[in-house]
N, C-alpha and C. Protein backbone atom coordinates (compact mmCIF):
# COMPACT_ATOMS: atom_id res chain seq x y z
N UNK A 1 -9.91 0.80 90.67
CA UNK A 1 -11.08 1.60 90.99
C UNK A 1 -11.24 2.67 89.93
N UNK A 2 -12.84 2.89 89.18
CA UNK A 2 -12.38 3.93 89.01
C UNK A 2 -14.18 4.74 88.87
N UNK A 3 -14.44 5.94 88.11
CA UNK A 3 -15.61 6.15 88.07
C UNK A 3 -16.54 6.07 86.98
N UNK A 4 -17.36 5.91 87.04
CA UNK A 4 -18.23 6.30 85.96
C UNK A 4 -19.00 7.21 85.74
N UNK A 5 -18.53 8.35 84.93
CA UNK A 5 -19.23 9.28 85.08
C UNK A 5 -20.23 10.22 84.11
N UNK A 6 -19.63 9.45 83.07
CA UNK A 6 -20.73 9.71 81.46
C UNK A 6 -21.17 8.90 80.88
N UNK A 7 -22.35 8.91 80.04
CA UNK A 7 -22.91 8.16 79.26
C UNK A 7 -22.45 7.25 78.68
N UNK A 8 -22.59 5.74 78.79
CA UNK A 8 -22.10 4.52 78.29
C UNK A 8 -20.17 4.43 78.21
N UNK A 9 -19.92 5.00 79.18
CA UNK A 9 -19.02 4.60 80.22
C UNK A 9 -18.90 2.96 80.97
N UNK A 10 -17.36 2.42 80.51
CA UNK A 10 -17.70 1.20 81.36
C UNK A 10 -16.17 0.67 82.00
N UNK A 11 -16.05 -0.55 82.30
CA UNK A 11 -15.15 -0.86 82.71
C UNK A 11 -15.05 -2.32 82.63
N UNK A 12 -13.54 -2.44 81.71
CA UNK A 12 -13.24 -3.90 81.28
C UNK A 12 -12.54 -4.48 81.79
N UNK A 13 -12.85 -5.85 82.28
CA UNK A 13 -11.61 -6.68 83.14
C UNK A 13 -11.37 -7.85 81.95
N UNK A 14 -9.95 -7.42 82.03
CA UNK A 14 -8.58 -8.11 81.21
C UNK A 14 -8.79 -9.83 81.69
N UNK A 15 -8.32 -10.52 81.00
CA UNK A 15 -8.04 -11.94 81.58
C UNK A 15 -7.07 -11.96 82.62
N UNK A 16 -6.00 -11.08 82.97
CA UNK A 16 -5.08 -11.14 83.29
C UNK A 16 -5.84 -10.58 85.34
N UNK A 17 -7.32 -10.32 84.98
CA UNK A 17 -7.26 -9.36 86.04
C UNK A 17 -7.46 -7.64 86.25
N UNK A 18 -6.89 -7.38 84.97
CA UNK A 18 -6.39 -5.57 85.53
C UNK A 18 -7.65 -4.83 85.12
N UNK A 19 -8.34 -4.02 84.94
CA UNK A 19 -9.50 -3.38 84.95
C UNK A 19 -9.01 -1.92 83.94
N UNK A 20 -9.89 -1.63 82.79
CA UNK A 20 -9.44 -0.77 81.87
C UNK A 20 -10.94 0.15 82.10
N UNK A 21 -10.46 1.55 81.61
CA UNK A 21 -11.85 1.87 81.21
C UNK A 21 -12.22 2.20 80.14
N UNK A 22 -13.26 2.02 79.58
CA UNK A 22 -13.74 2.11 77.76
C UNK A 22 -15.18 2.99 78.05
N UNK A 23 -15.48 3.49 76.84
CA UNK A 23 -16.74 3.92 76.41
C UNK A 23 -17.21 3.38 75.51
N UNK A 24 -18.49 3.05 75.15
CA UNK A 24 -18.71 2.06 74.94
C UNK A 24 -20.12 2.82 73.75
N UNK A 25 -20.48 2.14 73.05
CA UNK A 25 -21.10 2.94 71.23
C UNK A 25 -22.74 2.57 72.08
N UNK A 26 -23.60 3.51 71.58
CA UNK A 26 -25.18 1.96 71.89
C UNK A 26 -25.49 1.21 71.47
N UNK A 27 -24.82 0.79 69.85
CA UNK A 27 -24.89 -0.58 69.44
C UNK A 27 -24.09 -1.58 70.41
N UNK A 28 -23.18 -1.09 70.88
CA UNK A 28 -22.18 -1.95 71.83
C UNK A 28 -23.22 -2.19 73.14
N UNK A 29 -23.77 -1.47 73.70
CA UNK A 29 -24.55 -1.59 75.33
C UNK A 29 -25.52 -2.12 74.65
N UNK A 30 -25.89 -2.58 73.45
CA UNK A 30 -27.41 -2.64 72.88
C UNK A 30 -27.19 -4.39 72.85
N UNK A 31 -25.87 -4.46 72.01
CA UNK A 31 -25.34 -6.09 71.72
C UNK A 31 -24.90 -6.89 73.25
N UNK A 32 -24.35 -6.26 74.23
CA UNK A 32 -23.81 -6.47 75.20
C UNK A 32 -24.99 -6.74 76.70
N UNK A 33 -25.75 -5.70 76.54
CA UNK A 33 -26.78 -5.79 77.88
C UNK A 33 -28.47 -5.64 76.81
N UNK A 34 -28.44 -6.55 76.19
CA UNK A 34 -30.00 -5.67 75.46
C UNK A 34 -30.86 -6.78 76.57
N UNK A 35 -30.29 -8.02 76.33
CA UNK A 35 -31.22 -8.92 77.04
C UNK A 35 -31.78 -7.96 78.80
N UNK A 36 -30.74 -7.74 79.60
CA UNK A 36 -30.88 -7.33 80.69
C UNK A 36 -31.87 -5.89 80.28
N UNK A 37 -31.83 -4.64 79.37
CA UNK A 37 -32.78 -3.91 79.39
C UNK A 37 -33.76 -4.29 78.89
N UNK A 38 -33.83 -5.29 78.35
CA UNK A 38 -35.58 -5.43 77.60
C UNK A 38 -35.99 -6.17 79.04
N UNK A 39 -35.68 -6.68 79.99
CA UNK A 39 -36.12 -7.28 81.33
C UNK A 39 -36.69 -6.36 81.95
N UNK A 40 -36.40 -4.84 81.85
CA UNK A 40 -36.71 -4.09 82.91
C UNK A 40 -37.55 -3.92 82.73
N UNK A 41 -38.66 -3.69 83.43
CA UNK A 41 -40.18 -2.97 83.49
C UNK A 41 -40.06 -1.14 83.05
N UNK A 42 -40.75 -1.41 82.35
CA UNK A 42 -40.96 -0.13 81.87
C UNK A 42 -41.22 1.39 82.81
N UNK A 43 -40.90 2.35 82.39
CA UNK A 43 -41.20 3.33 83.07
C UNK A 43 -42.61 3.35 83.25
N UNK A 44 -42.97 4.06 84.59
CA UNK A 44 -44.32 4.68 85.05
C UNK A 44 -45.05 5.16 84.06
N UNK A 45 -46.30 5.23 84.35
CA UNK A 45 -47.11 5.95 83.36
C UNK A 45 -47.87 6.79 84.28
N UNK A 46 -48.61 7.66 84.23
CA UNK A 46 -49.82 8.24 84.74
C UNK A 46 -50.71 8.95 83.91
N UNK A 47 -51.83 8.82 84.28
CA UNK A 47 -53.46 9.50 83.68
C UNK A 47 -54.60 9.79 84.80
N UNK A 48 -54.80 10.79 84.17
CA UNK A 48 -55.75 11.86 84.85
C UNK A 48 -56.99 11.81 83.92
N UNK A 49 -58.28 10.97 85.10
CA UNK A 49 -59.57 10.97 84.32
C UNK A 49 -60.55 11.96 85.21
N UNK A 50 -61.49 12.31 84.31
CA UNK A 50 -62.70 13.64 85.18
C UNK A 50 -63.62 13.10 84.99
N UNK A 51 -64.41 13.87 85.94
CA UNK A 51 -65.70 13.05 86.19
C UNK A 51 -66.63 14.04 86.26
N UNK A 52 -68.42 13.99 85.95
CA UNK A 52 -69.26 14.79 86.19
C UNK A 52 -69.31 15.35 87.87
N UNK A 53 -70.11 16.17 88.16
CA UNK A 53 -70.07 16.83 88.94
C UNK A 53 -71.23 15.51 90.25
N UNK A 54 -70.35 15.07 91.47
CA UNK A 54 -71.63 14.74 92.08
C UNK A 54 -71.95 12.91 91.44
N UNK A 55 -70.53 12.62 90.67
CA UNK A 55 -71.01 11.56 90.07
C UNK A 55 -69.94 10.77 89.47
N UNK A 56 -70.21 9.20 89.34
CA UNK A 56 -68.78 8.70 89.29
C UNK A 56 -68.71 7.84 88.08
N UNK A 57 -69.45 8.84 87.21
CA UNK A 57 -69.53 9.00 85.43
C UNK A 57 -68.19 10.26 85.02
N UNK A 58 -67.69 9.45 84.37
CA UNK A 58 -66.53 10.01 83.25
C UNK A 58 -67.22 11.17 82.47
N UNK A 59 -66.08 11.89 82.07
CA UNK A 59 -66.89 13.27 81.48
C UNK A 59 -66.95 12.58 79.66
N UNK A 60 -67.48 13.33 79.13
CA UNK A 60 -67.31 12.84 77.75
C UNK A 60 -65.77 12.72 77.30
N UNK A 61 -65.11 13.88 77.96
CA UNK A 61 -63.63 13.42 77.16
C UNK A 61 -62.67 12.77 77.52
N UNK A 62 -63.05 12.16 78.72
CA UNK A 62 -62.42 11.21 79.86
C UNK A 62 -62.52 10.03 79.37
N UNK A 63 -63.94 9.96 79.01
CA UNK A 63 -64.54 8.33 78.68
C UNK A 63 -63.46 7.82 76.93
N UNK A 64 -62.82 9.49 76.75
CA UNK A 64 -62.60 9.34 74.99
C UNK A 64 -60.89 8.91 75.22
N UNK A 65 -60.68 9.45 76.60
CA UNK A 65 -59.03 9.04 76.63
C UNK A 65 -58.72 7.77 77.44
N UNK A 66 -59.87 6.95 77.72
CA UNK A 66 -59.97 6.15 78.50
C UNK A 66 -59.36 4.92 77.29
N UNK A 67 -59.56 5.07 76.36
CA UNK A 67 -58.66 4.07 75.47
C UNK A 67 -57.05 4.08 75.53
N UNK A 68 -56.78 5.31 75.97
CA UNK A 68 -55.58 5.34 76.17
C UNK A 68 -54.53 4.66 77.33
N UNK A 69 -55.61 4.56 78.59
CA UNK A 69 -55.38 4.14 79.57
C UNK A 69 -54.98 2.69 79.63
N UNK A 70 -56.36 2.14 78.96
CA UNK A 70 -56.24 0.55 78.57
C UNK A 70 -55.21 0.00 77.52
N UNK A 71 -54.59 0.63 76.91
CA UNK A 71 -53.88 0.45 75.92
C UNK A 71 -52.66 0.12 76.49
N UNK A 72 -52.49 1.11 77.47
CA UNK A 72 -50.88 1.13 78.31
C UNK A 72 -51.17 -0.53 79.46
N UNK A 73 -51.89 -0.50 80.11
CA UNK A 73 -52.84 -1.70 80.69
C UNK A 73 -52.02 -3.00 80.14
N UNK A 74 -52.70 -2.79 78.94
CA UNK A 74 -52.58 -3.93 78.07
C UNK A 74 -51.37 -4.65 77.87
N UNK A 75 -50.05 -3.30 76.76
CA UNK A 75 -48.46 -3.55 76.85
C UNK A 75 -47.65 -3.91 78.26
N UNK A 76 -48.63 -4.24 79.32
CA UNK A 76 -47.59 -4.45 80.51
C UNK A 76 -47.93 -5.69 80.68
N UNK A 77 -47.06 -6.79 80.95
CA UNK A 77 -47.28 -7.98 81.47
C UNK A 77 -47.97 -8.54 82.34
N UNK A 78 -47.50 -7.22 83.49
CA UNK A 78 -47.80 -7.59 85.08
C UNK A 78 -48.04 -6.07 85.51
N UNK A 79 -48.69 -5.17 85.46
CA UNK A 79 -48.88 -4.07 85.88
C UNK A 79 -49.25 -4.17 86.79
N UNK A 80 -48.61 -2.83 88.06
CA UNK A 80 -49.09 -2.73 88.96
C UNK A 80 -49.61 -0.89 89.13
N UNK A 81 -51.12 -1.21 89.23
CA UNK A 81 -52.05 0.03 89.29
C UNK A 81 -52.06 0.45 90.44
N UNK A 82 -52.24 1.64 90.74
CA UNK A 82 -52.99 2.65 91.86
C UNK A 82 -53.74 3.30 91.10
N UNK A 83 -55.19 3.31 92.05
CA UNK A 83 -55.81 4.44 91.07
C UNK A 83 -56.74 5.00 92.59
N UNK A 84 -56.55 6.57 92.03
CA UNK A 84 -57.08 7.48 93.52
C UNK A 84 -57.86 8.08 92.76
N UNK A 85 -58.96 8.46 93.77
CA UNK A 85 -60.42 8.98 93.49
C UNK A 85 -60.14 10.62 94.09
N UNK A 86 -60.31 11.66 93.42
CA UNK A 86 -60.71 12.41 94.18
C UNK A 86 -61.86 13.58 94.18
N UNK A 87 -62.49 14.70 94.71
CA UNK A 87 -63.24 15.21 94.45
C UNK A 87 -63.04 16.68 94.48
N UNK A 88 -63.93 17.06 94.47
CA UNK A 88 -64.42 18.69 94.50
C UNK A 88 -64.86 19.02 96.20
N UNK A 89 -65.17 20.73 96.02
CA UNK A 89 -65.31 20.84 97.41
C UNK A 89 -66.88 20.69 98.36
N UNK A 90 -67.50 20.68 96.91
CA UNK A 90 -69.22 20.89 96.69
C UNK A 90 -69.55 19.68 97.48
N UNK A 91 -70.51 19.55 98.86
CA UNK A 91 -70.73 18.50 99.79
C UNK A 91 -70.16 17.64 101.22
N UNK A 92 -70.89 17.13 102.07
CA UNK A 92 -70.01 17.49 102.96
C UNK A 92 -68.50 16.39 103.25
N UNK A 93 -67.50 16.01 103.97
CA UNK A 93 -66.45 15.27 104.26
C UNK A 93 -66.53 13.98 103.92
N UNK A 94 -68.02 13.12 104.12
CA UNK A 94 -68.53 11.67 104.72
C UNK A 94 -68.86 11.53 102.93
N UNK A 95 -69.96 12.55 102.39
CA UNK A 95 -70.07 12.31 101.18
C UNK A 95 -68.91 12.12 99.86
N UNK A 96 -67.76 12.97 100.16
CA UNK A 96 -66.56 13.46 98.90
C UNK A 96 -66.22 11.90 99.49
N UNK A 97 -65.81 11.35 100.89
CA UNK A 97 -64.70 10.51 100.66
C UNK A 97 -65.68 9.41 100.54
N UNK A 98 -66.89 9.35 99.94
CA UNK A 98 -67.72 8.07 99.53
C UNK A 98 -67.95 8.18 98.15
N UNK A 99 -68.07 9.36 97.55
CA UNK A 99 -67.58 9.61 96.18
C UNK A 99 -66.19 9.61 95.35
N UNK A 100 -64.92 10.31 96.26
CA UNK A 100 -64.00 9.40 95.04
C UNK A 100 -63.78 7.93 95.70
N UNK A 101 -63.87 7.42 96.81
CA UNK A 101 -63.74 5.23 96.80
C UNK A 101 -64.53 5.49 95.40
N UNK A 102 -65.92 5.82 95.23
CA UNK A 102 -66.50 5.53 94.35
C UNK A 102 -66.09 5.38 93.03
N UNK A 103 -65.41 6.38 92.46
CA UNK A 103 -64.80 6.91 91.30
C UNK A 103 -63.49 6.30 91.21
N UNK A 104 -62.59 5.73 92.13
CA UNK A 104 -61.48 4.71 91.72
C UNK A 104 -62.13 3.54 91.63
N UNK A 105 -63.20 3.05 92.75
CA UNK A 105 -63.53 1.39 92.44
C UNK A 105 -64.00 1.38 91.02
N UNK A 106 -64.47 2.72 90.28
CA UNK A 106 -65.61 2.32 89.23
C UNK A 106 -64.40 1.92 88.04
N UNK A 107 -63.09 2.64 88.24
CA UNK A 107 -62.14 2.74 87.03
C UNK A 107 -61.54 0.70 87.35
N UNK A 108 -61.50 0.92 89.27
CA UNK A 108 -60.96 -0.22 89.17
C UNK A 108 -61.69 -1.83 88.48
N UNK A 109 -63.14 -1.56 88.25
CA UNK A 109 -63.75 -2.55 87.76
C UNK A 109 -63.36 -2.67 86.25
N UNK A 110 -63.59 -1.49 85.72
CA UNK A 110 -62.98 -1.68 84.14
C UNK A 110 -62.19 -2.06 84.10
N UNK A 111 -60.81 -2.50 84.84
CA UNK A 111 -59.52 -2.92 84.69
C UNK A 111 -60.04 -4.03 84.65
N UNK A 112 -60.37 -4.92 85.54
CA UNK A 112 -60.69 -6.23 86.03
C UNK A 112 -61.56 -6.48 84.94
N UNK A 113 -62.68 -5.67 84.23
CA UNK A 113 -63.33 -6.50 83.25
C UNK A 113 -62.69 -6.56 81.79
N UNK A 114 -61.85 -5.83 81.53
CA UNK A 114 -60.52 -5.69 80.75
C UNK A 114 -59.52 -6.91 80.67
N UNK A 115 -59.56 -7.49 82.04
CA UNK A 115 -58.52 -9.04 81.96
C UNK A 115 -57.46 -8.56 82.99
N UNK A 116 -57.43 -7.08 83.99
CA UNK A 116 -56.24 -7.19 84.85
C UNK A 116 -56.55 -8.31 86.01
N UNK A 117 -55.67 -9.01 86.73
CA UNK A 117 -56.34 -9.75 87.60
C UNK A 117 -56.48 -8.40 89.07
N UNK A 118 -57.33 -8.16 89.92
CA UNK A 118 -57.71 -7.72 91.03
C UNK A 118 -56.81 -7.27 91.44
N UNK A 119 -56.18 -8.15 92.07
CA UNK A 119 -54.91 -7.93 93.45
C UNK A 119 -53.53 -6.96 92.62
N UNK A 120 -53.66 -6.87 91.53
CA UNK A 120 -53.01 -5.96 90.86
C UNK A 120 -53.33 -4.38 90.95
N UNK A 121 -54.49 -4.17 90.95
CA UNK A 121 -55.16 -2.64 91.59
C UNK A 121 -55.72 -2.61 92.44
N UNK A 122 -54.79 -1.13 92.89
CA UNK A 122 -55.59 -0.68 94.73
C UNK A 122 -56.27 0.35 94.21
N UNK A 123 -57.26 0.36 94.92
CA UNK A 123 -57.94 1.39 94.90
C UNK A 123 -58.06 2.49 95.93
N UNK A 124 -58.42 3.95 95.86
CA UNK A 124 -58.44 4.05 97.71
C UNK A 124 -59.31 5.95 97.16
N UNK A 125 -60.07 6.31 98.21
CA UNK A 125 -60.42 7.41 97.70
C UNK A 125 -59.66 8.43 98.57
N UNK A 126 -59.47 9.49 98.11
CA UNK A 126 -58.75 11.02 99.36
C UNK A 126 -60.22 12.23 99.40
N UNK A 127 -61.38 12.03 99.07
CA UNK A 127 -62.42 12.89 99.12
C UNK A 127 -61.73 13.98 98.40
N UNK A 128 -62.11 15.60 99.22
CA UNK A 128 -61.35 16.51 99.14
C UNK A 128 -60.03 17.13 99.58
N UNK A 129 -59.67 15.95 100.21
CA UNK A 129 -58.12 16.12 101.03
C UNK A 129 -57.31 16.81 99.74
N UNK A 130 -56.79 16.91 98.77
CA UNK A 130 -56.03 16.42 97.84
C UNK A 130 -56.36 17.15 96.38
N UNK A 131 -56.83 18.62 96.88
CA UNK A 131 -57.49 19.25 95.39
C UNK A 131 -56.25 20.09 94.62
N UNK A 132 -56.69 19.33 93.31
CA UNK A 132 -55.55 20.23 92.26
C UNK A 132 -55.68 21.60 92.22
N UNK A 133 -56.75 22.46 92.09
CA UNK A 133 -56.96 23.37 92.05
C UNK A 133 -57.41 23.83 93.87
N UNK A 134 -56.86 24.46 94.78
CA UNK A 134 -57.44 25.22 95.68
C UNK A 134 -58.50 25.98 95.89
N UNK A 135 -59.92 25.59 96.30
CA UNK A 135 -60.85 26.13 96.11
C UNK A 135 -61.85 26.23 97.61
N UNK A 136 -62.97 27.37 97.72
CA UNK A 136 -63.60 27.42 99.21
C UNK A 136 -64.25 26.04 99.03
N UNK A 137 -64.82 25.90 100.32
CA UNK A 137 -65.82 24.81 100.43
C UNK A 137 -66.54 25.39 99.60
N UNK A 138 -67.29 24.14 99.32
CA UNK A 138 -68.68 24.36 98.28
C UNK A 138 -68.33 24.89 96.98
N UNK A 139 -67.70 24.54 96.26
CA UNK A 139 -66.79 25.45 95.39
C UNK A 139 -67.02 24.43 93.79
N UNK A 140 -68.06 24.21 93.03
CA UNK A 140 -67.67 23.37 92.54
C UNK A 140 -66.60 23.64 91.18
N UNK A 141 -65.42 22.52 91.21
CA UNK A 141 -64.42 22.85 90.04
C UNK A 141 -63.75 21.33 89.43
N UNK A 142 -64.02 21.63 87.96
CA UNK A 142 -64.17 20.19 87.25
C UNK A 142 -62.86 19.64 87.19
N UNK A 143 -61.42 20.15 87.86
CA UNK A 143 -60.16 19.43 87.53
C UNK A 143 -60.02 18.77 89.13
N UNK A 144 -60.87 19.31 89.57
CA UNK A 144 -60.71 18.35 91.38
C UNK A 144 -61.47 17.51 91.28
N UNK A 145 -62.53 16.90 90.20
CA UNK A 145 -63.42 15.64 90.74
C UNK A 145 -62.31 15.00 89.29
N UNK A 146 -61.70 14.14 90.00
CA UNK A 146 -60.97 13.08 88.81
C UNK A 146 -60.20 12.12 89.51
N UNK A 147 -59.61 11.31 88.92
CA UNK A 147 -59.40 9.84 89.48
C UNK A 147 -57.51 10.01 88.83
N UNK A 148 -56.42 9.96 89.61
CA UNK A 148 -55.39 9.92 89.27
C UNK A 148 -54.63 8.51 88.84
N UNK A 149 -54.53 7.63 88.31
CA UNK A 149 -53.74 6.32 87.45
C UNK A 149 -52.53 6.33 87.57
N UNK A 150 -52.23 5.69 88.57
CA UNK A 150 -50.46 5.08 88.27
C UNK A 150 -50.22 3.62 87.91
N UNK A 151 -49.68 3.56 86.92
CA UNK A 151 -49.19 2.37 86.17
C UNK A 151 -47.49 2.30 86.08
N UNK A 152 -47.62 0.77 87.08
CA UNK A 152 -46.10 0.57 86.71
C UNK A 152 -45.58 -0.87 86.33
């Protein structure tokens, strides 16, 4: 038995049976397990897109980082998206949570016309449940109407 408790830390079993412990170089974990890490799915990503006020149009500099989004899209084999809509405080409950569905389905179509297949992104809106910035009703503020991207 024993532990592992630092970086590329391992433990070797002898022919005989008996169990040693070694540390091990990253060319060594690189030659030894590369196959098994290049298998793993990549870390998470996330992006934060904004939207006009009242509308489920991208702001100009949203629409400019939106290449960025697709790019990550792209390097994944099999991505699996969430993308949440959300809004501002400006309008009433029935309207925000029919405006961000709005504002994730609209990102979720670009995926799909991009080449993701469907069942790969959910979509779902939170209205104003869910504001980055804390603000009164009726309040309008441009970092609460945006659509949050998780890519994994």
């Amino acid at each position: 038995e024993g532990t592992l408790d630092r970086a590329y830390a391992a433990r070797r079993i002898a022919a005989d049976g008996t169990a040693g412990s070694a540390t091990l170089s990253p060319d060594e974990v690189r030659r030894e397990f590369g196959g098994t890490l290049e298998a793993l799915p990549g870390r998470p990503a996330s992006f934060t897109l904004y939207f006009l006020e009242g509308k489920d149009e991208l702001t100009p500099a949203s629409r400019a980082e939106l290449e960025k989004v697709f790019a990550e899209l792209k390097r994944r084999p099999a991505p699996d998206i969430v993308v949440i809509g959300h809004t501002d405080t400006v309008g009433n409950l029935a309207f925000n949570d029919k405006l961000s569905l709005a504002r994730a389905q609209r990102l979720r179509e670009m995926m799909i016309e991009l080449g993701i297949p469907s069942e790969r992104i959910q979509a779902a809106g939170r209205g104003k449940r869910e504001l980055l910035v804390a603000t009164d009703d009726n309040t309008p503020e441009p970092r609460n109407r945006r659509v949050e991207i998780s890519v994994r």
